[in-house]
Protein backbone atom coordinates (compact mmCIF):
# COMPACT_ATOMS: atom_id res chain seq x y z
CA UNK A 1 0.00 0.00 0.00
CA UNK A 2 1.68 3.53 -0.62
CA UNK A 3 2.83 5.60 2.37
CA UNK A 4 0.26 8.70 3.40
CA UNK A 5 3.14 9.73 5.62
CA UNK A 6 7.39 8.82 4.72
CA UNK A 7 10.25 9.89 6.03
CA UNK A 8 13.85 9.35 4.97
CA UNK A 9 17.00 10.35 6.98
CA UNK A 10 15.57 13.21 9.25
CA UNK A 11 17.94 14.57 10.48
CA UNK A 12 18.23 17.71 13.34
CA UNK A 13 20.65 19.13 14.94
CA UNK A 14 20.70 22.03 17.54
CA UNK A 15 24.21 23.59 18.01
CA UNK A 16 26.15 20.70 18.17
CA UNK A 17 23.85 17.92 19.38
CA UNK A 18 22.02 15.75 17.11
CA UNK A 19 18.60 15.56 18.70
CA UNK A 20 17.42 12.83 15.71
CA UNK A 21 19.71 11.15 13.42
CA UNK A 22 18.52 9.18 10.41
CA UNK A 23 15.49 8.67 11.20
CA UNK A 24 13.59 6.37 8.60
CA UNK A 25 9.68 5.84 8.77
CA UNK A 26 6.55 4.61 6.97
CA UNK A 27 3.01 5.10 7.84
CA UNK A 28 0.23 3.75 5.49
CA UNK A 29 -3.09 4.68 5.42
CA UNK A 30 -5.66 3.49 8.36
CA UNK A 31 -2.66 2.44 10.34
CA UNK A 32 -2.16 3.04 14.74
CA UNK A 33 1.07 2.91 15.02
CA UNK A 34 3.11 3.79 17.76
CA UNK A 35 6.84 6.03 18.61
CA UNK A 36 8.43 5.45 21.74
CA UNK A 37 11.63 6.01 23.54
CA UNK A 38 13.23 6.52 26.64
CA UNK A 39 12.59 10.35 28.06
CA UNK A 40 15.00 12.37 25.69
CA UNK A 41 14.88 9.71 23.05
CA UNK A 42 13.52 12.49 20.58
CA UNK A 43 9.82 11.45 19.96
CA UNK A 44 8.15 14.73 20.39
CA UNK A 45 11.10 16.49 17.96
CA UNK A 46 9.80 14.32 15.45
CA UNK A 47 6.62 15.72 15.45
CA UNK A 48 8.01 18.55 15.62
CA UNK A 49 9.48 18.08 12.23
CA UNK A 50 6.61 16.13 10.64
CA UNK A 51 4.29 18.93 11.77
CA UNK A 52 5.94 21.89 10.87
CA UNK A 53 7.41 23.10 14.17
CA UNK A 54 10.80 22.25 13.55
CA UNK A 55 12.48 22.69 9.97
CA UNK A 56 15.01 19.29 9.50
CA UNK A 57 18.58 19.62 9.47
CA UNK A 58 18.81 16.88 6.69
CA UNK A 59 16.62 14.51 5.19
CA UNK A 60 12.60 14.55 3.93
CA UNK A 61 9.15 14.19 5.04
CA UNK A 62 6.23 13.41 2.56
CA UNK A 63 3.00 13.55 3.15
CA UNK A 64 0.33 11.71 0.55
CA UNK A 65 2.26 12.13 -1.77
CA UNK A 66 4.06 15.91 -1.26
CA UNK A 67 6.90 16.94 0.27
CA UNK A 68 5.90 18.58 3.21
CA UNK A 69 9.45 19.76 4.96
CA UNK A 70 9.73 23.37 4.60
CA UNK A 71 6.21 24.16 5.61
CA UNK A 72 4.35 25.87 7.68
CA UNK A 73 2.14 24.44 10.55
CA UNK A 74 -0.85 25.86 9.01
CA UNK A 75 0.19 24.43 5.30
CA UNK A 76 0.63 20.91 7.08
CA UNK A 77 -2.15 21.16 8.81
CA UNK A 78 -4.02 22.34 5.68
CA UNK A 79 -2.77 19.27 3.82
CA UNK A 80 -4.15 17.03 6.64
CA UNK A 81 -1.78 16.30 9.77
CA UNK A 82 -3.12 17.45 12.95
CA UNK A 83 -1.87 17.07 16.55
CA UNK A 84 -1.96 17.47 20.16
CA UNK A 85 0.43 18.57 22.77
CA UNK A 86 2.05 16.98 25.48
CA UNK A 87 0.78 20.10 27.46
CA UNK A 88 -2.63 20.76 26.90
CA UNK A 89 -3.20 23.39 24.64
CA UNK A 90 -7.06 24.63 25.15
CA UNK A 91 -8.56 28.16 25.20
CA UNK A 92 -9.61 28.19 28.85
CA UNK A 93 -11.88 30.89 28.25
CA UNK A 94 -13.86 29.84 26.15
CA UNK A 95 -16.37 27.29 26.16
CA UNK A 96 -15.67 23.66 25.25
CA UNK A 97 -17.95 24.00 21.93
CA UNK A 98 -16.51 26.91 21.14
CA UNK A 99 -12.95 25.27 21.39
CA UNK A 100 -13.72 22.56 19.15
CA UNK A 101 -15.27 24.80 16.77
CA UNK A 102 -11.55 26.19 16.37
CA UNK A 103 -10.55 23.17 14.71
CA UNK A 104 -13.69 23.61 12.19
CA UNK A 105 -12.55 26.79 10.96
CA UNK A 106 -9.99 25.78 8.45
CA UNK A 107 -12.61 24.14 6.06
CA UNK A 108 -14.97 27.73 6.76
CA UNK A 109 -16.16 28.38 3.06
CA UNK A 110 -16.36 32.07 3.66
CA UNK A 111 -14.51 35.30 2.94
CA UNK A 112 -13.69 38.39 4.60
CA UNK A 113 -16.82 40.36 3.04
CA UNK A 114 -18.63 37.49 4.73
CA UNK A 115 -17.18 37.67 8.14
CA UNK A 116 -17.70 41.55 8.17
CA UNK A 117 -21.19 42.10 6.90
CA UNK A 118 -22.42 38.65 8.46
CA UNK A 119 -24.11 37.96 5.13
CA UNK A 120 -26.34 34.73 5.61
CA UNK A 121 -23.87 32.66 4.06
CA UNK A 122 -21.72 33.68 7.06
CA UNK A 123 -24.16 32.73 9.82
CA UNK A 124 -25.10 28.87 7.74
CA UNK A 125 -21.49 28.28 7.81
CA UNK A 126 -20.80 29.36 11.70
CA UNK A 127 -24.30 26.97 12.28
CA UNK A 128 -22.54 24.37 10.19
CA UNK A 129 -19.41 24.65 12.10
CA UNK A 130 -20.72 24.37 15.52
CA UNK A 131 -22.92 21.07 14.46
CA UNK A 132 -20.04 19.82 13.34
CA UNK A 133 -17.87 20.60 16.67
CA UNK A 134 -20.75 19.37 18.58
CA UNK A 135 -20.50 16.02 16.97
CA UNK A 136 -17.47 15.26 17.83
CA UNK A 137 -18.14 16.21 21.54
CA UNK A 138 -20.37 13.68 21.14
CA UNK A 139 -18.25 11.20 19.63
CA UNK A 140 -16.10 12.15 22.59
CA UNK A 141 -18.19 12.01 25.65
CA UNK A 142 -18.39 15.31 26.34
CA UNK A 143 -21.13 16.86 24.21
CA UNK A 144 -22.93 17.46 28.15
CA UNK A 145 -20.01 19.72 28.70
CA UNK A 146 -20.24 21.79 25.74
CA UNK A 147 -21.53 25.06 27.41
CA UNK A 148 -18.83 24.91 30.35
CA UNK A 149 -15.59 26.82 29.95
CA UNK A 150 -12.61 24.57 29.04
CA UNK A 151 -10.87 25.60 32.11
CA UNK A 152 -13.86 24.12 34.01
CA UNK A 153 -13.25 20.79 32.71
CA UNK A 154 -11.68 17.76 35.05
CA UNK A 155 -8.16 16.71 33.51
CA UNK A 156 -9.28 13.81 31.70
CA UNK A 157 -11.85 15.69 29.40
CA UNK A 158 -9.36 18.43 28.77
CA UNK A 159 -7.09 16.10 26.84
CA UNK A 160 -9.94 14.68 24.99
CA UNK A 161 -11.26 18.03 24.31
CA UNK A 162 -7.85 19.02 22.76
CA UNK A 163 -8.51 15.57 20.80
CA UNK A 164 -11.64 16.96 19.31
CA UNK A 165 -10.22 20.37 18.41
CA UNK A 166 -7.61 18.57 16.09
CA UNK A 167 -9.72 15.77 14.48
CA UNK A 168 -12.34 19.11 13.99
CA UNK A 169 -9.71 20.13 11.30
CA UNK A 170 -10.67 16.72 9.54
CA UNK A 171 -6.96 15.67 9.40
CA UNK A 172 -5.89 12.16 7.06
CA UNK A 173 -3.39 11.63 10.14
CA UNK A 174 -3.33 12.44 13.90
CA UNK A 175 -0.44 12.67 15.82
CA UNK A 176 -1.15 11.84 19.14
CA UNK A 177 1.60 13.38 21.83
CA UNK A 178 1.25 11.32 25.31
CA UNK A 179 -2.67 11.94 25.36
CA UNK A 180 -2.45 9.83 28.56
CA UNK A 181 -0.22 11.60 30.51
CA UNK A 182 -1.50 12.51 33.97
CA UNK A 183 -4.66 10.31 33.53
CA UNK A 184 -6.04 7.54 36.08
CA UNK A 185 -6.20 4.04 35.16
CA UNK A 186 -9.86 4.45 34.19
CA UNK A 187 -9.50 7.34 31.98
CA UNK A 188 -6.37 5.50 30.08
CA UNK A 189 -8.82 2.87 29.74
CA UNK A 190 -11.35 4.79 28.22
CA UNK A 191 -8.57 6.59 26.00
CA UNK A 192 -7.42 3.50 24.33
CA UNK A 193 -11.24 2.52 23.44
CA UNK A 194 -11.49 5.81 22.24
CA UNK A 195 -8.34 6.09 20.40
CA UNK A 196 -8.99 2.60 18.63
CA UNK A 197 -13.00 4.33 17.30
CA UNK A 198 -11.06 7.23 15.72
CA UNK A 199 -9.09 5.31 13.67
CA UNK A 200 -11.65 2.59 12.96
CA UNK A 201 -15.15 4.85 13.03
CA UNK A 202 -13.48 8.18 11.65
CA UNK A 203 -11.19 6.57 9.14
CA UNK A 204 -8.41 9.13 10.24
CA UNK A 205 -4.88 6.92 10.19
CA UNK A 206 -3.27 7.29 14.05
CA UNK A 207 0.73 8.15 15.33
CA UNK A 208 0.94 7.91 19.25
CA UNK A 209 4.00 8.73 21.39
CA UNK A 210 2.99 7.26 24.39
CA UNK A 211 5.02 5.67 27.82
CA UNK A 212 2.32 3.93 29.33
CA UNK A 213 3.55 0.35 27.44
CA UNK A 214 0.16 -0.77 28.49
CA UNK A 215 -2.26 1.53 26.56
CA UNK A 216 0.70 1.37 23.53
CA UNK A 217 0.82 -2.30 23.41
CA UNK A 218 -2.57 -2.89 23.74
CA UNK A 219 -3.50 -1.11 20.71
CA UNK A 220 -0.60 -0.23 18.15
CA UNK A 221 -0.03 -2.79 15.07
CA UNK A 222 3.22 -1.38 14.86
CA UNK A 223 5.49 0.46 16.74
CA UNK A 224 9.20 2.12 16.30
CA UNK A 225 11.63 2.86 19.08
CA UNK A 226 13.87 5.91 19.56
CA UNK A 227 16.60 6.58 21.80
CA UNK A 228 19.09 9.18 22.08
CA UNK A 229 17.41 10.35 18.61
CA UNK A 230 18.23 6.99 16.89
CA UNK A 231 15.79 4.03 15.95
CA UNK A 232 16.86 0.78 18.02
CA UNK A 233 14.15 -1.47 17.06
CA UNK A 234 10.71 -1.64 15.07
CA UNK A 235 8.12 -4.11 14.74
CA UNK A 236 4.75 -5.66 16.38
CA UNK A 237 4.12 -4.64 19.89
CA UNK A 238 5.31 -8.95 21.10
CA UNK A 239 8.34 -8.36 18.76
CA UNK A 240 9.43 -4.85 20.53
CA UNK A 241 8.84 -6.50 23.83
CA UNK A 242 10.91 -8.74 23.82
CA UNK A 243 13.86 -7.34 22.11
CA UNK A 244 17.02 -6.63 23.82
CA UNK A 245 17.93 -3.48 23.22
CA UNK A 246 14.47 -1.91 23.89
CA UNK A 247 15.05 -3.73 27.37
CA UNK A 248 18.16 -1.90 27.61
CA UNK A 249 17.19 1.26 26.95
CA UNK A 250 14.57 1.09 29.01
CA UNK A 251 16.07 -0.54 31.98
CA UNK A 252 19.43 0.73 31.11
CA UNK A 253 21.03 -2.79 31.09
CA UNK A 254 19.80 -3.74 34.75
């Protein structure tokens, strides 16, 4: 099956560390596959790089078919990767419809004489927006909390509010940065289910740095291991388990 996202020797340096060397991966479409790594092992500088953040030092990133390196966030976005943050990145004042409907504007099909005279094509598209945000609070759980402020949100629904923001920009891939960090055993639980409908229900392919090896192995096909900004192993999740040098890094030989 061709790649929807390839890279092939990324490369970054800062000063004079290498924070990823070489770094080779394929991701095809309606794939959950899995990036981990020792803290420091580089994961969330790749996304960096695949996302736009973070321009490569060497090497390329394509993206259904286009080179993507080079561009902005917003063009990357615009061609169909979105993300979350390891820290949660909401608009606390606002409420948690009103967040989501963030996501929706970057499909918006109207134009700046629109948006100022608030012609009635202007108020069906903000309607068609906010149904559209709304359904994914209820693909979420949350579509009870839509009138709260995001800040009034427990932990747990914060990160899958964040969640719905970015799949609100109707992205081919998601890139997933430890979306179960700081959650209780339930609420990891409830992640992974939720994680699995996206890709399955949505159709939108899934990337997940993750260190709770649980949740990871438990529902990544494939997964590829970083550390110190190099790949050690890849492979199924029973093939990465039981390989030595994942051990290693992990356990640092004990």
């Amino acid at each position: 099956m061709t790649a929807l996202l390839e890279t092939k020797g990324l490369t970054i340096r800062f000063g004079g560390l290498t924070a990823v060397d070489d770094f080779n991966f394929v991701i095809t479409p309606g794939e959950l596959c899995g990036l981990i790594g020792p803290n420091g092992a580089g994961k969330t500088t790749v996304f960096n790089m695949l996302t736009g953040v973070y321009l490569p030092t060497a090497g390329t990133v394509h993206f259904d078919g286009a080179r993507i390196n080079g561009k902005s966030p917003a063009q990357v976005a615009a061609l169909g990767v979105s993300r979350t943050f390891q820290n949660i990145r909401l608009f606390d004042e606002l409420s948690v419809l009103e967040n989501a409907m963030t996501g929706a504007h970057r499909h918006a099909k109207i134009n700046l004489f629109d948006s100022l005279l608030r012609t009635p094509r202007h108020y069906r598209e903000e309607q068609r927006q906010r149904d559209k945000a709304y359904r994914l609070l209820e693909f979420m759980g949350l579509e009870d909390r839509a009138g709260l402020t995001a800040r009034q949100l427990p932990y747990g629904h914060r990160r899958k509010l964040e969640i719905a923001r970015a799949l609100a920009t109707e992205p081919k891939l998601i890139c997933l940065d430890e979306p179960a960090a700081g959650m209780n055993t339930l609420e990891k639980g409830e992640l992974s289910i939720l994680i699995r409908r996206i890709r399955d229900e949505l159709g939108v392919t899934v990337l997940l740095i993750e260190h709770d090896m649980k949740l990871v192995m438990g529902i990544c096909e494939r997964i590829q291991v970083l550390d110190y900004g190099k790949t050690i192993a890849m492979g199924t999740p029973r093939e990465i388990q039981n390989n030595p040098k994942v051990i290693e890094a992990y356990l640092g030989g004990e």
